[in-house]
N, C-alpha and C. Protein backbone atom coordinates (compact mmCIF):
# COMPACT_ATOMS: atom_id res chain seq x y z
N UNK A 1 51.75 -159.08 6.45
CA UNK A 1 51.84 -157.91 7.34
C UNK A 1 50.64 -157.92 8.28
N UNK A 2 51.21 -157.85 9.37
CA UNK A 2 49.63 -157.85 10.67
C UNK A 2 48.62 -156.26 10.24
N UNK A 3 47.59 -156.38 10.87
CA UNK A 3 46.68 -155.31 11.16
C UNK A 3 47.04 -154.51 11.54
N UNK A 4 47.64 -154.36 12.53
CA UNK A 4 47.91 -153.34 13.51
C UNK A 4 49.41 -152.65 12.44
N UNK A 5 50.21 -152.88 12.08
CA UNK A 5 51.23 -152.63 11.02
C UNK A 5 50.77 -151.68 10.11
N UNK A 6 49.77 -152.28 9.32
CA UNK A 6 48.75 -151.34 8.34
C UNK A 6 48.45 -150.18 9.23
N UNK A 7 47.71 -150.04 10.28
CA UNK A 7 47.66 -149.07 10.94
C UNK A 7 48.34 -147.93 11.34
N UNK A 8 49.60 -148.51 11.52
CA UNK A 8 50.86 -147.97 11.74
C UNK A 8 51.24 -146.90 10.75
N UNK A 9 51.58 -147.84 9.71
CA UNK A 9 52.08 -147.08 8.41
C UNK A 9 50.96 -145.95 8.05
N UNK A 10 49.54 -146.17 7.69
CA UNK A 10 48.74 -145.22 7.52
C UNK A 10 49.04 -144.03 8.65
N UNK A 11 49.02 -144.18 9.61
CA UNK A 11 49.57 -143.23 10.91
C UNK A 11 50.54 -142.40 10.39
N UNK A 12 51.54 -143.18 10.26
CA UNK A 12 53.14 -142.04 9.55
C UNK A 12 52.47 -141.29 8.77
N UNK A 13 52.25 -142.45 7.49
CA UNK A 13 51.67 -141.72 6.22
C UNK A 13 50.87 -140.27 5.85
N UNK A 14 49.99 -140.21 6.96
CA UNK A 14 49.02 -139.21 7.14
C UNK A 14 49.32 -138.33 8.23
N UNK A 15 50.36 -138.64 8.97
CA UNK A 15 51.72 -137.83 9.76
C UNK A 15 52.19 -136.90 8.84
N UNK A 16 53.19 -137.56 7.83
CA UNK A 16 53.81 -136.69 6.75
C UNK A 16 53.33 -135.93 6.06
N UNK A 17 52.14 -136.70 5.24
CA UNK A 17 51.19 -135.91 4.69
C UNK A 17 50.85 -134.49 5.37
N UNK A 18 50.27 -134.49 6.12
CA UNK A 18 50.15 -133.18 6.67
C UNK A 18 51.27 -132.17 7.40
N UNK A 19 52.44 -132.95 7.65
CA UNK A 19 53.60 -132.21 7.88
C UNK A 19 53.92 -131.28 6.20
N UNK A 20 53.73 -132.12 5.23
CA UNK A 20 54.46 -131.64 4.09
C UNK A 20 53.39 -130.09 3.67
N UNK A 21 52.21 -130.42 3.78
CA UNK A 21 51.18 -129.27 3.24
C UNK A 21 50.76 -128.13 4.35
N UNK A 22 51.64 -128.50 5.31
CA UNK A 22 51.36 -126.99 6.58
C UNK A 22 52.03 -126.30 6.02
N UNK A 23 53.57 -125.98 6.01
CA UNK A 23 54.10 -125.03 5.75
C UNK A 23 54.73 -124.48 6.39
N UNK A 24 55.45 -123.06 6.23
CA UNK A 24 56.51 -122.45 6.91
C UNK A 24 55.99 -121.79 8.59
N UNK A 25 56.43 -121.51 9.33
CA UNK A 25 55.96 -121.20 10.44
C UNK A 25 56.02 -119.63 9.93
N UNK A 26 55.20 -118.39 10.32
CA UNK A 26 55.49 -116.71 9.41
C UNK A 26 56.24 -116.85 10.59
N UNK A 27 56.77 -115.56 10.09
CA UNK A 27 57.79 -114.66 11.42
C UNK A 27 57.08 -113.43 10.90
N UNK A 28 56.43 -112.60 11.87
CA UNK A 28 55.93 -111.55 12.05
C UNK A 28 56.95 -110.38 12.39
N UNK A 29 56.83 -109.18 11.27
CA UNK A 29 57.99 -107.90 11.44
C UNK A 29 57.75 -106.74 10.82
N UNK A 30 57.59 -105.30 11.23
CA UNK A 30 56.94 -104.63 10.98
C UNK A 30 58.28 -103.66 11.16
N UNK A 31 57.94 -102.68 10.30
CA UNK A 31 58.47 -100.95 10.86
C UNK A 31 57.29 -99.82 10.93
N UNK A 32 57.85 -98.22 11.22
CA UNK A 32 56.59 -97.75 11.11
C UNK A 32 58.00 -95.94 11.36
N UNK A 33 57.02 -95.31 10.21
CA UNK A 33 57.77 -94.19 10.07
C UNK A 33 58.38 -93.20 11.07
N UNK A 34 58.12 -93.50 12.39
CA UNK A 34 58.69 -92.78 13.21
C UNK A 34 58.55 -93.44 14.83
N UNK A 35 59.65 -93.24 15.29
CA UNK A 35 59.73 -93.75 16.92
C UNK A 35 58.70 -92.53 17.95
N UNK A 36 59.18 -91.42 17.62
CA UNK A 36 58.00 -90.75 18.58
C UNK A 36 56.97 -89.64 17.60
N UNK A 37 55.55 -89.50 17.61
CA UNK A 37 54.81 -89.09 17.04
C UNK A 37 53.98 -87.78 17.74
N UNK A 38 53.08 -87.42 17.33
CA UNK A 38 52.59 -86.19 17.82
C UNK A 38 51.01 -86.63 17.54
N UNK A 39 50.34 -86.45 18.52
CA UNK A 39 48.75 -86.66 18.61
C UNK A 39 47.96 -86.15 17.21
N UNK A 40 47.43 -87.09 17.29
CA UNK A 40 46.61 -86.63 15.89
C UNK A 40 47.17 -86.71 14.36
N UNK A 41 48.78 -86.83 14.63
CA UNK A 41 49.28 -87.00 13.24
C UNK A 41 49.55 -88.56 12.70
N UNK A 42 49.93 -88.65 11.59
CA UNK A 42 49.67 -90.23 10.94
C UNK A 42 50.77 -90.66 11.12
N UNK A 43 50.79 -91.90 11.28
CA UNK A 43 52.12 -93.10 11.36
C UNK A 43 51.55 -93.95 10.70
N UNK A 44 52.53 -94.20 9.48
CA UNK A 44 52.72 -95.06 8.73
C UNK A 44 53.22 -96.36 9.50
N UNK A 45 52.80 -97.86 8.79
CA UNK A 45 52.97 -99.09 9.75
C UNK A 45 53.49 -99.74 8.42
N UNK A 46 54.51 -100.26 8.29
CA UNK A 46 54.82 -101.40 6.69
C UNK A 46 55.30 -103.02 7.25
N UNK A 47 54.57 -103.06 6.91
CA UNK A 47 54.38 -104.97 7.33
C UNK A 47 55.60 -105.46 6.56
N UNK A 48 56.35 -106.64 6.90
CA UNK A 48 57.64 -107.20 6.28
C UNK A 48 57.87 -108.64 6.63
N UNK A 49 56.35 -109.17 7.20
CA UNK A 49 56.14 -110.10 8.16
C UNK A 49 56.74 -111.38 6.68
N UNK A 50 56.89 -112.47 7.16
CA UNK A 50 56.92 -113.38 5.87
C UNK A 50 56.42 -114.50 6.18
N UNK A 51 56.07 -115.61 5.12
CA UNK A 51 54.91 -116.92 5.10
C UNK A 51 53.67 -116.45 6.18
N UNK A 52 53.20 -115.67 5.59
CA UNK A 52 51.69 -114.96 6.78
C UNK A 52 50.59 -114.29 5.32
N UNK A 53 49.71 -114.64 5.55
CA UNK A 53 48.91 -114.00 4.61
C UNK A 53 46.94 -112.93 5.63
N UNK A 54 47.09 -113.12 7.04
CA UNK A 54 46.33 -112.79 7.29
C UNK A 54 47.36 -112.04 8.72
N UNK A 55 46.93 -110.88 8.70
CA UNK A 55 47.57 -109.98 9.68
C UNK A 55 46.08 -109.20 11.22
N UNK A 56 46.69 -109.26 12.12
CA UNK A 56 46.01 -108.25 12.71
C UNK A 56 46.97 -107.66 13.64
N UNK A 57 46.48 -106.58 13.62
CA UNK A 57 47.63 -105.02 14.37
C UNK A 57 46.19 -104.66 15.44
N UNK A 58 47.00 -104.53 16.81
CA UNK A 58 46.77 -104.28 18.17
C UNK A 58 47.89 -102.85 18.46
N UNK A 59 46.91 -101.78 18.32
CA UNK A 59 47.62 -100.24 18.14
C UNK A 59 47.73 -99.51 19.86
N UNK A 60 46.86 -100.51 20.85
CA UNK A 60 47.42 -100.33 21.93
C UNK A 60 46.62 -99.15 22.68
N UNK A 61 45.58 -98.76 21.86
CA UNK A 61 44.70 -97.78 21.94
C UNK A 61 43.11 -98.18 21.46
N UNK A 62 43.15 -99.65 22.41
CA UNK A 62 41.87 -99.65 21.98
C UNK A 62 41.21 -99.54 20.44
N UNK A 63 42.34 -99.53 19.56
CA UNK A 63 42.12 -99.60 18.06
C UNK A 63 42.66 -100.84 17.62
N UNK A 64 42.32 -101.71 16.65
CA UNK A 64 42.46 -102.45 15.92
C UNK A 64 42.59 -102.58 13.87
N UNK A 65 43.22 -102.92 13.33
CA UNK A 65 42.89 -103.00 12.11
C UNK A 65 43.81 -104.49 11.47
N UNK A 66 42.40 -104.97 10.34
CA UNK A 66 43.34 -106.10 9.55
C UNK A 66 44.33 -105.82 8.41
N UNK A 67 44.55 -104.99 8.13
CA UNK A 67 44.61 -104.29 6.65
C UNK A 67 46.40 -104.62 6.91
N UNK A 68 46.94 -104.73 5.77
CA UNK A 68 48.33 -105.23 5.62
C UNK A 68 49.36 -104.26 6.00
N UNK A 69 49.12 -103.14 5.63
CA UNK A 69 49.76 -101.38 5.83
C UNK A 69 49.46 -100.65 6.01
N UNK A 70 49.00 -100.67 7.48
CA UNK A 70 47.54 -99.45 8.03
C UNK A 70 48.58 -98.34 8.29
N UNK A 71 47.87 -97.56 8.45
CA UNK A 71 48.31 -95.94 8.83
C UNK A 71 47.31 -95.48 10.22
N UNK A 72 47.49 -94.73 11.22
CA UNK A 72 46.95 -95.30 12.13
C UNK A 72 47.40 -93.13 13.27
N UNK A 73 46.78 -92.79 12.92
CA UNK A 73 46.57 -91.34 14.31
C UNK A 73 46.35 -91.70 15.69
N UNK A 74 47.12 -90.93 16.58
CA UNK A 74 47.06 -91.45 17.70
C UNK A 74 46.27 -90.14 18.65
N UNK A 75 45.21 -89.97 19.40
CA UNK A 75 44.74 -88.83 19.39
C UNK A 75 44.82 -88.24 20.85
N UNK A 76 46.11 -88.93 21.68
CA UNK A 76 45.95 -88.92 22.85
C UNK A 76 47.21 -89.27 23.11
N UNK A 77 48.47 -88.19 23.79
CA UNK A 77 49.77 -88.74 24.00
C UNK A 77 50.04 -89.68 24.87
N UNK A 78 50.91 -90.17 24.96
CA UNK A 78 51.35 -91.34 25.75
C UNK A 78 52.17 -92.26 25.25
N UNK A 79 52.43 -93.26 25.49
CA UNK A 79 53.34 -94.56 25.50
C UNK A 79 52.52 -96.21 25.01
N UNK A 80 52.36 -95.95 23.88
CA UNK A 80 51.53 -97.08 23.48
C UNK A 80 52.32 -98.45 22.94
N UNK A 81 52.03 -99.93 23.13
CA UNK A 81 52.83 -100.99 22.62
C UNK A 81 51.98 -101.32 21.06
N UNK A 82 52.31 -101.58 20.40
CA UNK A 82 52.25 -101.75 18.69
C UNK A 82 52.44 -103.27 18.97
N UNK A 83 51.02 -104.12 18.65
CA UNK A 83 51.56 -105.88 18.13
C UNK A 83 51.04 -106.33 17.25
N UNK A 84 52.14 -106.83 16.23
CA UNK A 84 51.63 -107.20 14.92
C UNK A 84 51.38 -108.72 15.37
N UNK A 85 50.07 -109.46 14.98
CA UNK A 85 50.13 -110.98 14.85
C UNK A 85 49.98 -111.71 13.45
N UNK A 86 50.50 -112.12 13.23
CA UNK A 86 50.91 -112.54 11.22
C UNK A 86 50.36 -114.18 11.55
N UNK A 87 49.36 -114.59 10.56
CA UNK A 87 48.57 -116.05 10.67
C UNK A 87 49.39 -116.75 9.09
N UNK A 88 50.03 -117.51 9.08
CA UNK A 88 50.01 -118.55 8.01
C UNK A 88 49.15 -119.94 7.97
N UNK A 89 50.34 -120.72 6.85
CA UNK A 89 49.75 -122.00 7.02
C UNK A 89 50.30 -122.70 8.54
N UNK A 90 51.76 -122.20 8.35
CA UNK A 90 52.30 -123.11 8.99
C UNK A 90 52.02 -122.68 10.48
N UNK A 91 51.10 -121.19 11.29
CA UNK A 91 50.84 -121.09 12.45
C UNK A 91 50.34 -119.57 12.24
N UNK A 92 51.18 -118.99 13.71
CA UNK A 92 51.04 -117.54 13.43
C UNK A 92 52.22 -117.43 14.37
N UNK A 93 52.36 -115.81 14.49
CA UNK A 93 53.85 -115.33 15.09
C UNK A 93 53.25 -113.76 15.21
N UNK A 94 54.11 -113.45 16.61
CA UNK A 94 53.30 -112.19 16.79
C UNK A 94 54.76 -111.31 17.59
N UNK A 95 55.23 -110.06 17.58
CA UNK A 95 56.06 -108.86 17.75
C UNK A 95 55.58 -107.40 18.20
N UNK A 96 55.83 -107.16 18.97
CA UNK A 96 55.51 -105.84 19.37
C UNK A 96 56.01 -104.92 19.64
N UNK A 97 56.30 -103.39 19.35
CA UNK A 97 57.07 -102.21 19.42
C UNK A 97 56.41 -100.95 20.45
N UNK A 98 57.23 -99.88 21.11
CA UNK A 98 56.62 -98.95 21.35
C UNK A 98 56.22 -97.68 20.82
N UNK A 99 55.59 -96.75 20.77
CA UNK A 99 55.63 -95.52 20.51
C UNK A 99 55.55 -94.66 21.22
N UNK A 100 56.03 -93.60 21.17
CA UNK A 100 55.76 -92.26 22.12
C UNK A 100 54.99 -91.27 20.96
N UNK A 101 53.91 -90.89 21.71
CA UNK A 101 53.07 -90.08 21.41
C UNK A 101 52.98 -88.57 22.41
N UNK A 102 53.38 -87.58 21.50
CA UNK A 102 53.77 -86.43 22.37
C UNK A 102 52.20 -85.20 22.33
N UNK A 103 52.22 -84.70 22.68
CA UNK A 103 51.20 -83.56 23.36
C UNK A 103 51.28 -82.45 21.68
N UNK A 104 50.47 -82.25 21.28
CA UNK A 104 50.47 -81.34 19.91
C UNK A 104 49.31 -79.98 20.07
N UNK A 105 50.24 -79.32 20.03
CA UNK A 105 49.39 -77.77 19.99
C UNK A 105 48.96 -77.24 18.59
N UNK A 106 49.39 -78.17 17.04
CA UNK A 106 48.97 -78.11 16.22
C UNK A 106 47.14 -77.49 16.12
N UNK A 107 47.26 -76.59 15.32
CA UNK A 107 45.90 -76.11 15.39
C UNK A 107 45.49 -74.59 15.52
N UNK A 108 44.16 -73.79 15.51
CA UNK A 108 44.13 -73.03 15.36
C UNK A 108 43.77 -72.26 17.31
N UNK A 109 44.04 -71.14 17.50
CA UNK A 109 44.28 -70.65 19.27
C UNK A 109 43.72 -69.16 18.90
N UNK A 110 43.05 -68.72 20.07
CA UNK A 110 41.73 -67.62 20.18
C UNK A 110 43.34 -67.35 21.49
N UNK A 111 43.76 -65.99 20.63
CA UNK A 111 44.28 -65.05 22.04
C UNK A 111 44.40 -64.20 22.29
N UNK A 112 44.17 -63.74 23.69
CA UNK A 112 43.43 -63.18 24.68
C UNK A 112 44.45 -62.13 25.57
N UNK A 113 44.62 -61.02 25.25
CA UNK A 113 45.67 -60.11 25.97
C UNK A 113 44.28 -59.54 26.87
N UNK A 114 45.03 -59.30 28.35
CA UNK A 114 44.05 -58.80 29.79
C UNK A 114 43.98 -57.69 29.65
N UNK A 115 44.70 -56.59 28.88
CA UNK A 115 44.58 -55.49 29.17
C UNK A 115 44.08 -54.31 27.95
N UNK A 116 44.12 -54.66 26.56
CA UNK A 116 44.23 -54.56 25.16
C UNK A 116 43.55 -55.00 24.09
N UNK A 117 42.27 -54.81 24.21
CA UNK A 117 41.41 -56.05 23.27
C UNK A 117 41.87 -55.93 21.54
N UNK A 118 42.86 -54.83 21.10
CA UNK A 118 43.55 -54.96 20.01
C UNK A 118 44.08 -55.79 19.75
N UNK A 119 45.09 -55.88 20.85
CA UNK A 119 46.43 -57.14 20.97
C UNK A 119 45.91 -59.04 21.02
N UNK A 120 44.41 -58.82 21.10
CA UNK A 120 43.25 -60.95 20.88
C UNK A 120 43.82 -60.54 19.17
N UNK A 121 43.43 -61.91 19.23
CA UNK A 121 43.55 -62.10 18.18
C UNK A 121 43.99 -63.87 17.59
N UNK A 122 43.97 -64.16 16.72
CA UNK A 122 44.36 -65.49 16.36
C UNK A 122 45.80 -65.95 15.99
N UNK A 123 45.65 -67.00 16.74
CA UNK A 123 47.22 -68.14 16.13
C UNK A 123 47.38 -69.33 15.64
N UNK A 124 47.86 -68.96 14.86
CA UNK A 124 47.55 -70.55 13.90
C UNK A 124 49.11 -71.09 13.61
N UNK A 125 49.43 -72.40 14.53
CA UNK A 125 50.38 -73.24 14.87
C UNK A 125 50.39 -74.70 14.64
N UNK A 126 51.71 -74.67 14.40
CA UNK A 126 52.03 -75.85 13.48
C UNK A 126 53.40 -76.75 14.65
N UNK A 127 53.05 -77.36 15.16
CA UNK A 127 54.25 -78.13 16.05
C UNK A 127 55.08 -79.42 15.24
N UNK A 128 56.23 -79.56 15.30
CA UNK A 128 56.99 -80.49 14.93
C UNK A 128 57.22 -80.89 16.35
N UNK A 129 57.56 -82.41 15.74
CA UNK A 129 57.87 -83.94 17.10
C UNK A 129 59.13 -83.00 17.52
N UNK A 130 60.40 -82.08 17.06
CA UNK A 130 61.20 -81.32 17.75
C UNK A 130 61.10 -80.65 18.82
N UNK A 131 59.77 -80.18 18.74
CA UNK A 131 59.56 -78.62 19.36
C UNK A 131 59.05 -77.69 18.85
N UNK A 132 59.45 -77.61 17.69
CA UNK A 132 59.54 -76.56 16.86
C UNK A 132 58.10 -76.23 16.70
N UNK A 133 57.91 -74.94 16.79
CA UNK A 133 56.29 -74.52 16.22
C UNK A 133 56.66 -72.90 15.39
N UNK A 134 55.61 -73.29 13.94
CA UNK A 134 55.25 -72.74 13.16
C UNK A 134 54.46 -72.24 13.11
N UNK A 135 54.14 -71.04 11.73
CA UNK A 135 52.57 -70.62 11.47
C UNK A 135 52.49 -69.51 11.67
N UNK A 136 51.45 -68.72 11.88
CA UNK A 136 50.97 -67.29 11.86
C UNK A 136 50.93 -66.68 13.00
N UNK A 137 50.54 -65.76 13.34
CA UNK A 137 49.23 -65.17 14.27
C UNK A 137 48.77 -63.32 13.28
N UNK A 138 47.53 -62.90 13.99
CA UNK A 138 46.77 -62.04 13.31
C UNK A 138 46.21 -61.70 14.26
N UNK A 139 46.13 -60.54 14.64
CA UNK A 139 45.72 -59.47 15.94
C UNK A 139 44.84 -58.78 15.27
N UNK A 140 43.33 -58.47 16.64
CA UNK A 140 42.40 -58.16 16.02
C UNK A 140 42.48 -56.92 15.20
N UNK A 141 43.26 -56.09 15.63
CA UNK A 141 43.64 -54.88 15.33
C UNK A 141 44.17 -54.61 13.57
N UNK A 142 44.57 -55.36 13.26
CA UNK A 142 44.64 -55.62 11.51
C UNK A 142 44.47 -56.92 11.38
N UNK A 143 44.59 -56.52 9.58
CA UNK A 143 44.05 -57.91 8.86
C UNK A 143 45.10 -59.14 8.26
N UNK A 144 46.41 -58.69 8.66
CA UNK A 144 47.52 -58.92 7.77
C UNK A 144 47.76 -60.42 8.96
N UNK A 145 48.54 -61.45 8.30
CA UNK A 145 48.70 -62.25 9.18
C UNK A 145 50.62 -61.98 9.41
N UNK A 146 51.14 -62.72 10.46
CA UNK A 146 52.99 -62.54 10.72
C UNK A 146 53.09 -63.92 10.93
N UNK A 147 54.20 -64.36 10.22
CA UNK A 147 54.57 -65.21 10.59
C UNK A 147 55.32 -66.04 12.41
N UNK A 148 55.49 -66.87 12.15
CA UNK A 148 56.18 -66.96 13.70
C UNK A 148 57.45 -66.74 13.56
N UNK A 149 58.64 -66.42 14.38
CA UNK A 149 59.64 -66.34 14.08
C UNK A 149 60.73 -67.88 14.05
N UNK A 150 61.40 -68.40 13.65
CA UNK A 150 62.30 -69.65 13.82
C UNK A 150 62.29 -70.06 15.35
N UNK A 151 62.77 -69.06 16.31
CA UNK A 151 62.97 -69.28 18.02
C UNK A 151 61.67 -70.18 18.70
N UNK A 152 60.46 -69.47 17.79
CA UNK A 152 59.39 -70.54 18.60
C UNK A 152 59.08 -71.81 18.81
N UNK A 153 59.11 -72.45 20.38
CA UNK A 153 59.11 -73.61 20.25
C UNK A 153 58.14 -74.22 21.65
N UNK A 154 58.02 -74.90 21.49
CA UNK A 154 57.49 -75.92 23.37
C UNK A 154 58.48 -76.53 23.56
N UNK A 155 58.73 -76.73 24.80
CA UNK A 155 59.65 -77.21 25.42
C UNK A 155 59.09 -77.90 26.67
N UNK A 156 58.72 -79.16 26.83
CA UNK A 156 57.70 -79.84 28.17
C UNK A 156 56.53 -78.98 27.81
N UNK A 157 56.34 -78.50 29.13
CA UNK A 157 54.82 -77.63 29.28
C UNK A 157 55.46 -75.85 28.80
N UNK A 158 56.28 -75.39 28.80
CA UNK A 158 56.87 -73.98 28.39
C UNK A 158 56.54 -73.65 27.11
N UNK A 159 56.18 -72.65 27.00
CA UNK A 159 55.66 -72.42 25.28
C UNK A 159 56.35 -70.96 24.92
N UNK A 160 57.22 -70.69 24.04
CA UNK A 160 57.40 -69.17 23.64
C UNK A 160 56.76 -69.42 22.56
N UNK A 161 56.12 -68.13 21.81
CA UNK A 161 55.89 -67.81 20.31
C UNK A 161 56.31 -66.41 20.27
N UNK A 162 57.19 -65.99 18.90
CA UNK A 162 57.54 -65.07 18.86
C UNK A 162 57.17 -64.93 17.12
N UNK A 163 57.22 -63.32 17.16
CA UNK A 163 56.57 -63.05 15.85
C UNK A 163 56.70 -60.93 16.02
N UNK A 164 57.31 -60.57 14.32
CA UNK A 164 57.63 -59.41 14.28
C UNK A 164 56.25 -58.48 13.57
N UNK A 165 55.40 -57.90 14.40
CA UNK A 165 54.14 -57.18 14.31
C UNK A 165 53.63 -56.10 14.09
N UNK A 166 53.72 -55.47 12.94
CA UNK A 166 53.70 -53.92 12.68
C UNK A 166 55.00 -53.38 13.28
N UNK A 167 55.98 -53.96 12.86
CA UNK A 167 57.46 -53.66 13.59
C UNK A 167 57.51 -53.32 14.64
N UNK A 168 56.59 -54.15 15.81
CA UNK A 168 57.46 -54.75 16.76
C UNK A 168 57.87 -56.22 16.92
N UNK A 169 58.77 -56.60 18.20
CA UNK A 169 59.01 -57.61 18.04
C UNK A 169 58.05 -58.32 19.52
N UNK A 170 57.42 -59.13 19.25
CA UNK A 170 56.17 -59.45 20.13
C UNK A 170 56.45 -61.25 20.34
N UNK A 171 56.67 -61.44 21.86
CA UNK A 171 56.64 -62.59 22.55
C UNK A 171 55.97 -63.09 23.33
N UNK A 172 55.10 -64.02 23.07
CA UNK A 172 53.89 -64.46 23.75
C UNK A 172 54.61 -65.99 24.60
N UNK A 173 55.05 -66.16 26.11
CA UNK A 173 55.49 -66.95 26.73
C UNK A 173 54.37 -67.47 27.52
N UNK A 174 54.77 -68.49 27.95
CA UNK A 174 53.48 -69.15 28.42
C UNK A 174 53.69 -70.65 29.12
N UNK A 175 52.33 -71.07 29.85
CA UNK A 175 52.60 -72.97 29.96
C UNK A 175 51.10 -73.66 29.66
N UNK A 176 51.55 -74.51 28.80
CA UNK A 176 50.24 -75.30 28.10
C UNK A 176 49.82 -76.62 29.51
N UNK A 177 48.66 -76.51 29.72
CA UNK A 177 47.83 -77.38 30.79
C UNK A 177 48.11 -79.09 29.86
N UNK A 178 47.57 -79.83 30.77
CA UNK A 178 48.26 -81.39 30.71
C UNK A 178 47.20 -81.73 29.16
N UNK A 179 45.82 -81.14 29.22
CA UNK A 179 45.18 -81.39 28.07
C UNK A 179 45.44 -80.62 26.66
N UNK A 180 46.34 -79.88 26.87
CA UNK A 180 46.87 -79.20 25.47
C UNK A 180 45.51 -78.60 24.88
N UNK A 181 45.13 -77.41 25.74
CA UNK A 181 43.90 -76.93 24.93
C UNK A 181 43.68 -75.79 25.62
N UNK A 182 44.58 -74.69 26.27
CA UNK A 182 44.82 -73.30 27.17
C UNK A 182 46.68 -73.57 27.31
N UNK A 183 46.56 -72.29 27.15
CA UNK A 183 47.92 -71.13 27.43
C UNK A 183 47.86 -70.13 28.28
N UNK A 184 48.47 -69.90 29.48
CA UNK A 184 48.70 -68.75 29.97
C UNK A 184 49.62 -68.20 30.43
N UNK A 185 50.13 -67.02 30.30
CA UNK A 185 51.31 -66.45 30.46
C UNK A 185 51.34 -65.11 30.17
N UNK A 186 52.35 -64.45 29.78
CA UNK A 186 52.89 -62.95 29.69
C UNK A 186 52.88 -62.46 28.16
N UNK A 187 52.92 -61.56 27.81
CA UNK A 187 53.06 -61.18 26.49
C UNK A 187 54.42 -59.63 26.83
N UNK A 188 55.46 -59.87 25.99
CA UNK A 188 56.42 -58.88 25.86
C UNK A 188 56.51 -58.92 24.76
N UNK A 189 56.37 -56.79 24.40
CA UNK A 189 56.74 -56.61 23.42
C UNK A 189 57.81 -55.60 23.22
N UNK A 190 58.56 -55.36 22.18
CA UNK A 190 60.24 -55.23 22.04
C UNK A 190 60.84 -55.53 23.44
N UNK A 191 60.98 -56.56 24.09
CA UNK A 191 61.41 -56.80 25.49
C UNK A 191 61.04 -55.78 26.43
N UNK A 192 59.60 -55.96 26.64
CA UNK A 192 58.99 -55.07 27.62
C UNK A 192 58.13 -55.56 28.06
N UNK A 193 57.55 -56.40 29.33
CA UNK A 193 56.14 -56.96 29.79
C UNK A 193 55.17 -56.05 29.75
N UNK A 194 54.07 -56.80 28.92
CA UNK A 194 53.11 -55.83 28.95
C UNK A 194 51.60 -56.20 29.28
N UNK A 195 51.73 -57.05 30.23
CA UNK A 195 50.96 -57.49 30.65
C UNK A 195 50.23 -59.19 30.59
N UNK A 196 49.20 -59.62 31.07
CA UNK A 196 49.19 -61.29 31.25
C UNK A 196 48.62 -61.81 29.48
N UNK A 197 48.38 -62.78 29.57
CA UNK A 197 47.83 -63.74 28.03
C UNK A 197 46.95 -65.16 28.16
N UNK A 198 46.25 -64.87 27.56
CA UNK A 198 46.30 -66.98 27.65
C UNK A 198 45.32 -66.55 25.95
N UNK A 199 45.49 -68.66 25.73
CA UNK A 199 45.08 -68.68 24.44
C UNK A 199 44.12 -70.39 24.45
N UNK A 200 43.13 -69.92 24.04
CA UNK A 200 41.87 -71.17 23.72
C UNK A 200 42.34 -72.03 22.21
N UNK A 201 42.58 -73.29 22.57
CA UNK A 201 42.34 -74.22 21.61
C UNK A 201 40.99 -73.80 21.07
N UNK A 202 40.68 -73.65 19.60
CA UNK A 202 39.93 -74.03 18.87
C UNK A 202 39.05 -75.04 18.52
């Protein structure tokens, strides 16, 4: 057998060799508990990637994490891309998703009737990715807290809260600014305007 032959064969040889001990190429694949989210609240991320043993997640917000099943708050609405990159033997492989991140009034609100310093008082609201907002309010004027009624909701920038108050029925309407942190609007009570409102994020 010539020299150059030997050469050859070692070539394949150590060709195969290392073809056989790379391995599978991963395919990178992820879900994550919800398509649109609300600022500040958690999204779950579950990795499903396969032949990958080293992960990194690009949250699209200037955040990063290696961790296999991060959970991940988004503190600022908008439209963010999600990319998982999954490293094996055999390479890496990388996928990316969107999220919508919506505007959250979740939290506690200082409010402010113009004409009535009885009628300030606190609101403490609870927003679902629906619309829907929950929770209390408590006027300085007593100590008792009221619930909100079911009807209350945001809608874009439009805000009703409604709530039944020493038996009346009291509607605080309004429009929340682009930073979700002021309300201003009207306050009617048993369907009667009774003058203007706004309410301070906490």
């Amino acid at each position: 057998m010539k020299k150059n032959d030997n050469f050859v064969i070692l070539g394949i040889f150590l060709l195969l060799s290392a073809s056989c001990t790379k391995g599978p190429k991963p395919m990178a694949v992820f879900t994550f508990d919800r398509n649109e989210s609300l600022a500040r609240d958690t999204v779950r991320f579950t990795n499903i990637s396969t032949d990958a043993t080293v992960y990194l997640w690009d949250f699209g917000d200037d955040s990063v994490s290696t961790i296999e099943n991060p959970i991940h708050a988004y503190q600022q609405p908008g439209t963010y891309a999600i990319k998982l990159t999954a490293n094996g033997q055999g390479g890496e492989s990388s996928i990316s998703h969107e999220i919508i991140v919506l505007a959250s009034m979740t939290g506690k609100w200082s409010s402010n009737f113009t004409y009535f310093s009885d009628y300030n008082g606190l609101m403490e609201l609870i927003q679902s990715v629906n619309g829907g907002l929950s929770g209390s309010v408590k006027l300085t004027m007593n100590s008792e807290s009221f619930p909100l009624e079911a009807t209350s909701k945001i809608s874009g920038s439009s805000v009703s809260i409604e709530s039944k108050v020493l038996g009346g029925q009291f509607l605080w309407k309004g429009t929340v600014n682009a930073a979700d942190d002021f309300i201003s609007g009207s306050l009617f009570v048993d369907g009667v305007h009774s003058g203007n409102w706004y309410a301070i994020k906490r």
